[in-house]
PDB file of N, CA and C in Angstrom:
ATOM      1  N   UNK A   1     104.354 107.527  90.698  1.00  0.00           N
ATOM      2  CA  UNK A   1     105.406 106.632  90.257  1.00  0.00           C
ATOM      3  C   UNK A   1     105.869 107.110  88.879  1.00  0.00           C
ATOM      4  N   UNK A   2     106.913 107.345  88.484  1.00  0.00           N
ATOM      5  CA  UNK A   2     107.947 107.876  87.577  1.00  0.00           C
ATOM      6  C   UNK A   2     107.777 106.665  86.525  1.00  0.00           C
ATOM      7  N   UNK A   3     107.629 106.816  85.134  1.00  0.00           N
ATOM      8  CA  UNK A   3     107.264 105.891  84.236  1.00  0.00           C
ATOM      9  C   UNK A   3     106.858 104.566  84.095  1.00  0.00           C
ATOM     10  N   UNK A   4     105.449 104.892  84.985  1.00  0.00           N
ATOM     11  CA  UNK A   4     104.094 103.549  85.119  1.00  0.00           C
ATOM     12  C   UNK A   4     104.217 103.319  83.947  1.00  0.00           C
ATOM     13  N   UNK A   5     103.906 104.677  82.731  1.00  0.00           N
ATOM     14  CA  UNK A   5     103.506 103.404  81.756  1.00  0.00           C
ATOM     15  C   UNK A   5     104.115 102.356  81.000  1.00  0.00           C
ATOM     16  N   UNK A   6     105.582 103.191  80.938  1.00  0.00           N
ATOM     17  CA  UNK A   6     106.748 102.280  80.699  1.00  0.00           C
ATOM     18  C   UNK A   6     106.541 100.972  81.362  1.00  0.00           C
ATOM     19  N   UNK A   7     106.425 100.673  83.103  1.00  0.00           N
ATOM     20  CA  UNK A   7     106.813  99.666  83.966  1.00  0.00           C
ATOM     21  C   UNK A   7     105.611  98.920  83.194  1.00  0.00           C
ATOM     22  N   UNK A   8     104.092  99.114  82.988  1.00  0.00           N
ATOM     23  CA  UNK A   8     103.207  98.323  82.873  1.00  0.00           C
ATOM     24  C   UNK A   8     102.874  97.283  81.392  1.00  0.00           C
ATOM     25  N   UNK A   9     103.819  98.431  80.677  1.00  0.00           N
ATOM     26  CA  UNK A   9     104.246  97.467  79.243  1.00  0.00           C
ATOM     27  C   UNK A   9     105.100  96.536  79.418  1.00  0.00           C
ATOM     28  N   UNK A  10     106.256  97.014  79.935  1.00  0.00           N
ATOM     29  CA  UNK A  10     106.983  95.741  80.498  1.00  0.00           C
ATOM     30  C   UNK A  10     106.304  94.333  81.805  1.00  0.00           C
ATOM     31  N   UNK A  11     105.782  94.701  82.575  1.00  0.00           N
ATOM     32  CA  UNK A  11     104.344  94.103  83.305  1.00  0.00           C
ATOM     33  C   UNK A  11     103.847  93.026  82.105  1.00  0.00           C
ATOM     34  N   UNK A  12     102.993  94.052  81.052  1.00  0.00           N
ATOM     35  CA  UNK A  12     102.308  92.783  80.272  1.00  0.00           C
ATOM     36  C   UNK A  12     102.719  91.949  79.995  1.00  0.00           C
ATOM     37  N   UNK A  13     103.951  92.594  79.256  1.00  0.00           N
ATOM     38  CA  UNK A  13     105.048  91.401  78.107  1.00  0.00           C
ATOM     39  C   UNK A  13     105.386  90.357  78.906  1.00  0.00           C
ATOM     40  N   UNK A  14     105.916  90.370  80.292  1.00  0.00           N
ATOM     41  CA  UNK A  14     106.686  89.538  81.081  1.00  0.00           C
ATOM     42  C   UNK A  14     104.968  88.945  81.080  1.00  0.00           C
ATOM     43  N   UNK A  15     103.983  89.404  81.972  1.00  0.00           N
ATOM     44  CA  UNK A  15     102.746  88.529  81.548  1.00  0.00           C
ATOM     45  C   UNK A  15     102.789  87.542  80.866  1.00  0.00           C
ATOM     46  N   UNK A  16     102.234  88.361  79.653  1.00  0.00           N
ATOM     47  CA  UNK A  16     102.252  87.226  78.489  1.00  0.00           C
ATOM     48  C   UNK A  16     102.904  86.433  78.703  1.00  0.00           C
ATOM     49  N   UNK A  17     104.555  86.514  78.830  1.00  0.00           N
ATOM     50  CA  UNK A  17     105.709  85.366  78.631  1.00  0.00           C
ATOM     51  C   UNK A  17     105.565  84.028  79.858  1.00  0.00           C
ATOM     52  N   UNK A  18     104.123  84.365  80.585  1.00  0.00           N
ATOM     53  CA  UNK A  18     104.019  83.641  81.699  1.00  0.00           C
ATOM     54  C   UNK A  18     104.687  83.758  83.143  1.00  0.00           C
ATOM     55  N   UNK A  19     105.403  85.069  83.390  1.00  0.00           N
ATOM     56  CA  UNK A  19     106.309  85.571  84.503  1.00  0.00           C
ATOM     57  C   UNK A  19     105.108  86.128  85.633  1.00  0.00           C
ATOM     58  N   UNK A  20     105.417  85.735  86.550  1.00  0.00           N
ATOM     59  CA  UNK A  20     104.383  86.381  87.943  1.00  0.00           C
ATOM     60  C   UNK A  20     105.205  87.530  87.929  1.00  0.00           C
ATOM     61  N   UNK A  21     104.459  88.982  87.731  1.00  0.00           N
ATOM     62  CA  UNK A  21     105.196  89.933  88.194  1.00  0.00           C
ATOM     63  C   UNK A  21     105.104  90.871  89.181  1.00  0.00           C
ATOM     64  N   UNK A  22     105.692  91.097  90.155  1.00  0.00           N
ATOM     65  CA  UNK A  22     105.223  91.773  91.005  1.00  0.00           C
ATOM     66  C   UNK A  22     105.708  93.687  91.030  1.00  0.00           C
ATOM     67  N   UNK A  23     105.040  94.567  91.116  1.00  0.00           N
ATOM     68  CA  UNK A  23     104.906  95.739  90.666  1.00  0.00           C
ATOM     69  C   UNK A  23     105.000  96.707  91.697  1.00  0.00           C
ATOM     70  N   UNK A  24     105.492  98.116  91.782  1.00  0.00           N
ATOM     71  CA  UNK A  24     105.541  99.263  92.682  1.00  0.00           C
ATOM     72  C   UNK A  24     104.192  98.902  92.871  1.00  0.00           C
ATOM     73  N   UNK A  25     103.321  99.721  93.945  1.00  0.00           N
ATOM     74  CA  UNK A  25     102.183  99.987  94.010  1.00  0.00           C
ATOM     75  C   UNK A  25     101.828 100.905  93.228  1.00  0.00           C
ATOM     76  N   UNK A  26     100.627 101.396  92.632  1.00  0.00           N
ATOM     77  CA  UNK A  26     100.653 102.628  91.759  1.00  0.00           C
ATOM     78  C   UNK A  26      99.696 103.543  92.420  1.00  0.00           C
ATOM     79  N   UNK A  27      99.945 104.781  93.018  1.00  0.00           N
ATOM     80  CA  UNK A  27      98.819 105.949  93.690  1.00  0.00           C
ATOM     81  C   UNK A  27      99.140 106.616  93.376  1.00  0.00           C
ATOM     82  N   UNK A  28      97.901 107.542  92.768  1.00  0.00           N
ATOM     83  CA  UNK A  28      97.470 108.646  91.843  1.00  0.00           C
ATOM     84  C   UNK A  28      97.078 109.566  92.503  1.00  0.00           C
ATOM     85  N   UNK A  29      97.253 109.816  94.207  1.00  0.00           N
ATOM     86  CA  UNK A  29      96.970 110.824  94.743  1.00  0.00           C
ATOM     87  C   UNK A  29      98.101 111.143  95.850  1.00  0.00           C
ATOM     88  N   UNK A  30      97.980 112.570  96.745  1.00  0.00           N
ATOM     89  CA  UNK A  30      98.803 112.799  97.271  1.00  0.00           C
ATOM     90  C   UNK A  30      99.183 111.528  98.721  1.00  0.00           C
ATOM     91  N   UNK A  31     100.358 111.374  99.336  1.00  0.00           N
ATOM     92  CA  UNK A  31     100.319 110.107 100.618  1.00  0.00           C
ATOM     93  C   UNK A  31     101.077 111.053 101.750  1.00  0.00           C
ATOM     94  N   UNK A  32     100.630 110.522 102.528  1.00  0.00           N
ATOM     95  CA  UNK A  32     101.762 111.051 103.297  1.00  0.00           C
ATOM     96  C   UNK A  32     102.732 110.430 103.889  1.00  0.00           C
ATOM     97  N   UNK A  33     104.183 111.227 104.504  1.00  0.00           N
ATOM     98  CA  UNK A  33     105.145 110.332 104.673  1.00  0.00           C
ATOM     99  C   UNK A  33     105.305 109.342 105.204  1.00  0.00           C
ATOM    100  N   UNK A  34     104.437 109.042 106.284  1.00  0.00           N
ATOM    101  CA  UNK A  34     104.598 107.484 106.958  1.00  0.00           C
ATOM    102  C   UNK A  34     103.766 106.782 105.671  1.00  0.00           C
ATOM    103  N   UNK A  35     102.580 107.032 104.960  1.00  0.00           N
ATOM    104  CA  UNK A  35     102.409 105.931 103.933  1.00  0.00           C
ATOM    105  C   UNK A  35     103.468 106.074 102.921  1.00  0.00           C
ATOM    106  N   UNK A  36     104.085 107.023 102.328  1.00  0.00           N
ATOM    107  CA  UNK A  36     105.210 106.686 101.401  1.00  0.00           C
ATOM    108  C   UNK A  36     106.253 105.269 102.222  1.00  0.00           C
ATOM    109  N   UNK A  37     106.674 105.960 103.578  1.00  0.00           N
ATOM    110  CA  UNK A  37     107.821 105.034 103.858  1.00  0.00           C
ATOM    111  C   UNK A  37     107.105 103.402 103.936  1.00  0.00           C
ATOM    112  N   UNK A  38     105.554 103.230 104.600  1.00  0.00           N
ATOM    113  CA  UNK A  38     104.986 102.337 104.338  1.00  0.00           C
ATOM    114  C   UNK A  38     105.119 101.584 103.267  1.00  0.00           C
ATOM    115  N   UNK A  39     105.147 102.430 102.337  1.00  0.00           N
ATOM    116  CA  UNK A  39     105.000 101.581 100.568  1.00  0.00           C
ATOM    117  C   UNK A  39     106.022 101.448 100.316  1.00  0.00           C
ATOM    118  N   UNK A  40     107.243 101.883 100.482  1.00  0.00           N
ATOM    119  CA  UNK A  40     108.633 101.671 100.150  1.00  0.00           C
ATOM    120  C   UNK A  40     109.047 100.716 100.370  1.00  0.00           C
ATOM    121  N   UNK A  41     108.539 100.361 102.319  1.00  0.00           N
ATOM    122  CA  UNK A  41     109.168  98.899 103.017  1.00  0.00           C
ATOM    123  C   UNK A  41     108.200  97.832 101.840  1.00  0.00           C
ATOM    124  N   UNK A  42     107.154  98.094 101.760  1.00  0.00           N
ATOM    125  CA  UNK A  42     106.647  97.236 101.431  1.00  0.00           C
ATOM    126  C   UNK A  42     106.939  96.448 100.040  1.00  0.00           C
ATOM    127  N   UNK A  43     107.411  97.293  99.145  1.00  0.00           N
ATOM    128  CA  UNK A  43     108.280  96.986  97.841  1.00  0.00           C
ATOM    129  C   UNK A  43     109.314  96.512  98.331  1.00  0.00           C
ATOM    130  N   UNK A  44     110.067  96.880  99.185  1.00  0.00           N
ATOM    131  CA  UNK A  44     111.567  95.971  99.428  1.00  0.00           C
ATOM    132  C   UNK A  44     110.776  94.077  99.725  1.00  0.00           C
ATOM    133  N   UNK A  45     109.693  94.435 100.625  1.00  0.00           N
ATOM    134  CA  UNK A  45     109.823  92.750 100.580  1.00  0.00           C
ATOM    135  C   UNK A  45     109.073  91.915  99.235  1.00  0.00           C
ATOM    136  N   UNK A  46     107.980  93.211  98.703  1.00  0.00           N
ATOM    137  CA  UNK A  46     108.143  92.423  97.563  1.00  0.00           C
ATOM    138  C   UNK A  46     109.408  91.573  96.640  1.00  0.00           C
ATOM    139  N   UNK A  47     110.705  92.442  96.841  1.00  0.00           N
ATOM    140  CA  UNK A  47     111.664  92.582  96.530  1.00  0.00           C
ATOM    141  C   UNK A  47     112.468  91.175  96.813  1.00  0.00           C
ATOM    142  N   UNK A  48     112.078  91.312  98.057  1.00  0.00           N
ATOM    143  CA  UNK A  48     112.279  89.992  99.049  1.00  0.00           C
ATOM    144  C   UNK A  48     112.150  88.398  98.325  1.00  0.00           C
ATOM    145  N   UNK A  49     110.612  88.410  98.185  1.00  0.00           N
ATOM    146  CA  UNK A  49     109.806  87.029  96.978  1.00  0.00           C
ATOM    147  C   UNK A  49     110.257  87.049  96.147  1.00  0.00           C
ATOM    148  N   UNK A  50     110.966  87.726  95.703  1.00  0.00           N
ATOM    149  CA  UNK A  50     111.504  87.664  94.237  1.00  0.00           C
ATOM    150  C   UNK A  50     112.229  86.867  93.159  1.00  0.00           C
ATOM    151  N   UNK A  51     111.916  86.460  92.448  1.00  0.00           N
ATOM    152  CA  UNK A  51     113.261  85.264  91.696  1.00  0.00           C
ATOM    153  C   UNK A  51     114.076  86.488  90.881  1.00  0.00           C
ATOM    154  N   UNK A  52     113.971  87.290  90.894  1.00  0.00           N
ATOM    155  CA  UNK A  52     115.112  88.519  90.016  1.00  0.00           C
ATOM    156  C   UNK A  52     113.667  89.945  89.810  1.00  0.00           C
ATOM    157  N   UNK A  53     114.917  90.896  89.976  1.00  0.00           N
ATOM    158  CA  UNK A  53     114.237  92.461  89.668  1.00  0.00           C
ATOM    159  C   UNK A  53     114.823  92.846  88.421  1.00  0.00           C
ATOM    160  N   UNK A  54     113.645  93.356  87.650  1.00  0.00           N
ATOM    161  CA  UNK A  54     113.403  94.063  86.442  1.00  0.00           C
ATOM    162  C   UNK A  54     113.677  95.464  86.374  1.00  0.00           C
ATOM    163  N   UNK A  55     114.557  96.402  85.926  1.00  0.00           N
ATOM    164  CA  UNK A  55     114.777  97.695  86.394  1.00  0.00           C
ATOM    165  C   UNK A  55     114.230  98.159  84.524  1.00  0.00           C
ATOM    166  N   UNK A  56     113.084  98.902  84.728  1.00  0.00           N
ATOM    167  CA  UNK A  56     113.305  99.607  82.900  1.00  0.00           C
ATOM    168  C   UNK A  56     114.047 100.736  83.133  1.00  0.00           C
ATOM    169  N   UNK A  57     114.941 100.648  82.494  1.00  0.00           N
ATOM    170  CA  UNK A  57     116.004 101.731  82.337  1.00  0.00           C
ATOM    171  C   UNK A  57     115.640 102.363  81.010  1.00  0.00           C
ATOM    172  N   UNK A  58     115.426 103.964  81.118  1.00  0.00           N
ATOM    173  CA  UNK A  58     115.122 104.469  79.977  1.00  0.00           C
ATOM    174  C   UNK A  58     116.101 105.999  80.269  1.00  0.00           C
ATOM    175  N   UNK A  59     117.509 105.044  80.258  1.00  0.00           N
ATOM    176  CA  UNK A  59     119.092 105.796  80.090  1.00  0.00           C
ATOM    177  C   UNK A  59     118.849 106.926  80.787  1.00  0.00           C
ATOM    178  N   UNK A  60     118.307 106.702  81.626  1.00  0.00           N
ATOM    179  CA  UNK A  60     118.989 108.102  82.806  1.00  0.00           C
ATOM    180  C   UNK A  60     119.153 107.619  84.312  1.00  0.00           C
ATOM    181  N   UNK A  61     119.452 108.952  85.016  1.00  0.00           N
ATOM    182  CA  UNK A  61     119.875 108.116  86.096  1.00  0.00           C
ATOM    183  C   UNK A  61     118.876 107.857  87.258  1.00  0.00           C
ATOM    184  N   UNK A  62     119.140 106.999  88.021  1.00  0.00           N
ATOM    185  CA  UNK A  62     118.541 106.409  89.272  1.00  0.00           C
ATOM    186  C   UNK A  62     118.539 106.979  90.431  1.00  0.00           C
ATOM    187  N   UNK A  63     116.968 107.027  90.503  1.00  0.00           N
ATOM    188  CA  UNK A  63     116.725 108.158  91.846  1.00  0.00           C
ATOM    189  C   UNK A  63     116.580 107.156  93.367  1.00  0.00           C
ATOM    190  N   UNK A  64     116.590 107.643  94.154  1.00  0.00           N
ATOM    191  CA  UNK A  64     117.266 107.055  95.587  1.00  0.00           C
ATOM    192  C   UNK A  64     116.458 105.927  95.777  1.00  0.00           C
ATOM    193  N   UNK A  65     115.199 106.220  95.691  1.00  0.00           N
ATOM    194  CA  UNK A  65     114.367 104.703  96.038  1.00  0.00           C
ATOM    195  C   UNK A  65     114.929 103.577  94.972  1.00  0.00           C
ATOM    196  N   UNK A  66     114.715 103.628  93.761  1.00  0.00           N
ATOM    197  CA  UNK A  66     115.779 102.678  93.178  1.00  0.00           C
ATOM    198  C   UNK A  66     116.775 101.902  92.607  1.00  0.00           C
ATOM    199  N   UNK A  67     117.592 103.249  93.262  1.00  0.00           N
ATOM    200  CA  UNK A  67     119.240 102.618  94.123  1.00  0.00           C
ATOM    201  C   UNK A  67     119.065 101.818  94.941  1.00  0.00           C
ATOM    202  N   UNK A  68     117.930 102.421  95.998  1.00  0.00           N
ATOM    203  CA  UNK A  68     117.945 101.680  97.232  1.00  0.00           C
ATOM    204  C   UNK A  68     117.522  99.878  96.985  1.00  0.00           C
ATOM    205  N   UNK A  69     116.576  99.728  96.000  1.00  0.00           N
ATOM    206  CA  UNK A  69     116.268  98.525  95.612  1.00  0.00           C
ATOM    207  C   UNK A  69     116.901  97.794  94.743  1.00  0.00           C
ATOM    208  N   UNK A  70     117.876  98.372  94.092  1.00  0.00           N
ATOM    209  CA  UNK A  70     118.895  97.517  93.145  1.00  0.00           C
ATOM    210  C   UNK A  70     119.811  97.370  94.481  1.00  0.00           C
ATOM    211  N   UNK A  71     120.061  97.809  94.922  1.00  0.00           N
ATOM    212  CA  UNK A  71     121.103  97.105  96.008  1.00  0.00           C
ATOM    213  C   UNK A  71     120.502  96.159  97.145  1.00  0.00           C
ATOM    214  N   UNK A  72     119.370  96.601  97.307  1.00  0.00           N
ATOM    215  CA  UNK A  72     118.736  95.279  98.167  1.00  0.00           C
ATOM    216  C   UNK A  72     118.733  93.999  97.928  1.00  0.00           C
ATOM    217  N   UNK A  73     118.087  94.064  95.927  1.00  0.00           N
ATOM    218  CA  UNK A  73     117.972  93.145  95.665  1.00  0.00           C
ATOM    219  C   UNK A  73     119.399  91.906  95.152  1.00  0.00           C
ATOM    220  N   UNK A  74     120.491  92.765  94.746  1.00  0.00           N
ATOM    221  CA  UNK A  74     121.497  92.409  94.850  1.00  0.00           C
ATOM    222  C   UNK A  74     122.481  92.018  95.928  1.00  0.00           C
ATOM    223  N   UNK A  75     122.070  92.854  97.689  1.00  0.00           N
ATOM    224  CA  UNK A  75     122.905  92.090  98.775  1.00  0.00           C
ATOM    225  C   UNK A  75     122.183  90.924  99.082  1.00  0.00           C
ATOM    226  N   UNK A  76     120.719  90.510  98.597  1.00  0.00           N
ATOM    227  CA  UNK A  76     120.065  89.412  98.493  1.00  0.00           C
ATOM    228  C   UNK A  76     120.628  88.204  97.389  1.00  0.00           C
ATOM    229  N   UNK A  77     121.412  88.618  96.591  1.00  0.00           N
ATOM    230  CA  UNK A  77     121.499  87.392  95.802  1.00  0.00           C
ATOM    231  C   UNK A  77     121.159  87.453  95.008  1.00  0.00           C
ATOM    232  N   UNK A  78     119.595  88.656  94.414  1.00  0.00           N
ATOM    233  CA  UNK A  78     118.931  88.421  93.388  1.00  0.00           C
ATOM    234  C   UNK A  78     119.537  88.942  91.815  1.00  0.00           C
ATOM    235  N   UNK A  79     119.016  88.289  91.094  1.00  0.00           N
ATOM    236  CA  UNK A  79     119.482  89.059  89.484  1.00  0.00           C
ATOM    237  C   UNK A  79     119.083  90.273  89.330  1.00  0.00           C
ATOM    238  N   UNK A  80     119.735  90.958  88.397  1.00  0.00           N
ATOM    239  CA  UNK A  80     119.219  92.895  88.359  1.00  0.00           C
ATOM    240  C   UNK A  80     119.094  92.524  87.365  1.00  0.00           C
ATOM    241  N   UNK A  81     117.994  92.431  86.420  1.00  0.00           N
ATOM    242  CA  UNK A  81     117.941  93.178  84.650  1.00  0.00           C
ATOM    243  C   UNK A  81     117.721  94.184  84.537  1.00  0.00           C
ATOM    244  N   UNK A  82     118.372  94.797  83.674  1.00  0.00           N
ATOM    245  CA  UNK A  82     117.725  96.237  83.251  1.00  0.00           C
ATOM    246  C   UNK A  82     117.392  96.094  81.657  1.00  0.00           C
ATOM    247  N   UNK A  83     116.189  96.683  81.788  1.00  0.00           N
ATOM    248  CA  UNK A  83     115.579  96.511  80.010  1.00  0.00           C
ATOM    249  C   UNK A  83     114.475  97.826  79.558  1.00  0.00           C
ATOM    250  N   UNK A  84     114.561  98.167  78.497  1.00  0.00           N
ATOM    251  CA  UNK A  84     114.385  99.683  78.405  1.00  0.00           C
ATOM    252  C   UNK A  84     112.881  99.527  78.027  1.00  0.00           C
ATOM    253  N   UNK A  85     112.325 100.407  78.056  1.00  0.00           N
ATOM    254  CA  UNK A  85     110.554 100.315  77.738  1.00  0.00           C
ATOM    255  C   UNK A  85     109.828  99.729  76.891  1.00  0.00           C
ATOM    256  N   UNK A  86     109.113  98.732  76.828  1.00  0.00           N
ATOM    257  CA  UNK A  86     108.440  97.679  76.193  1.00  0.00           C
ATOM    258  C   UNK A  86     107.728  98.714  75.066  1.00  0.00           C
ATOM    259  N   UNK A  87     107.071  98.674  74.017  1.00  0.00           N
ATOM    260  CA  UNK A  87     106.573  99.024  73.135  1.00  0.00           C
ATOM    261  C   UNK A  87     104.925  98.392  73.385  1.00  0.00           C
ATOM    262  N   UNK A  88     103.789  98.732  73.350  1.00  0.00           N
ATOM    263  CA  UNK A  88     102.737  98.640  73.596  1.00  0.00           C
ATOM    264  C   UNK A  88     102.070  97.762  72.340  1.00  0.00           C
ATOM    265  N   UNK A  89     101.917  96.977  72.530  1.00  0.00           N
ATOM    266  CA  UNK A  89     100.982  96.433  71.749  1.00  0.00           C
ATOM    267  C   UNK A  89      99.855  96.862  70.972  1.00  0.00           C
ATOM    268  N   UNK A  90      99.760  96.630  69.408  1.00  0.00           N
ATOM    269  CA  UNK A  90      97.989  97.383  68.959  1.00  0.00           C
ATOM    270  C   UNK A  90      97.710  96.729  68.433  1.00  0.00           C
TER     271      UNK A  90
END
């Protein structure tokens, strides 16, 4: 997954702020394509539960899986934020 650590700072913060957040899956090893497409569907319905999707945008552009989920979540109704990488706490 393309900037976990970014997504997981943003994760905490919304935490903290008391937000249920629900997250890509994160695997650290190779999958293969029926489990990729597996995990993909399976984020769309996370996508699904959703009261609004969080996009961290860190100003570049958007690769196909989430295109594919900003538009899901938007022919759904849902809110898109986009908010750029949380700063880590020390």
């Amino acid at each position: 997954m393309r900037f976990a650590e970014e997504m997981r700072a943003v994760s905490r913060s919304l935490t903290l702020a008391g937000v249920i957040v629900l997250m890509p899956g994160e695997i650290d090893f190779a999958i293969t394509a029926d489990q990729k497409a597996a995990l993909d569907e399976l984020h769309l319905r996370k996508i699904d539960v959703a009261d609004r999707v969080v996009v961290v945008n860190r100003g570049e552009r958007f690769g196909e899986s989430t295109t594919r989920e900003i538009d899901c979540a938007r022919a759904a109704g849902k809110p898109v934020t986009f908010v750029g990488p949380a700063r880590a706490s020390t």
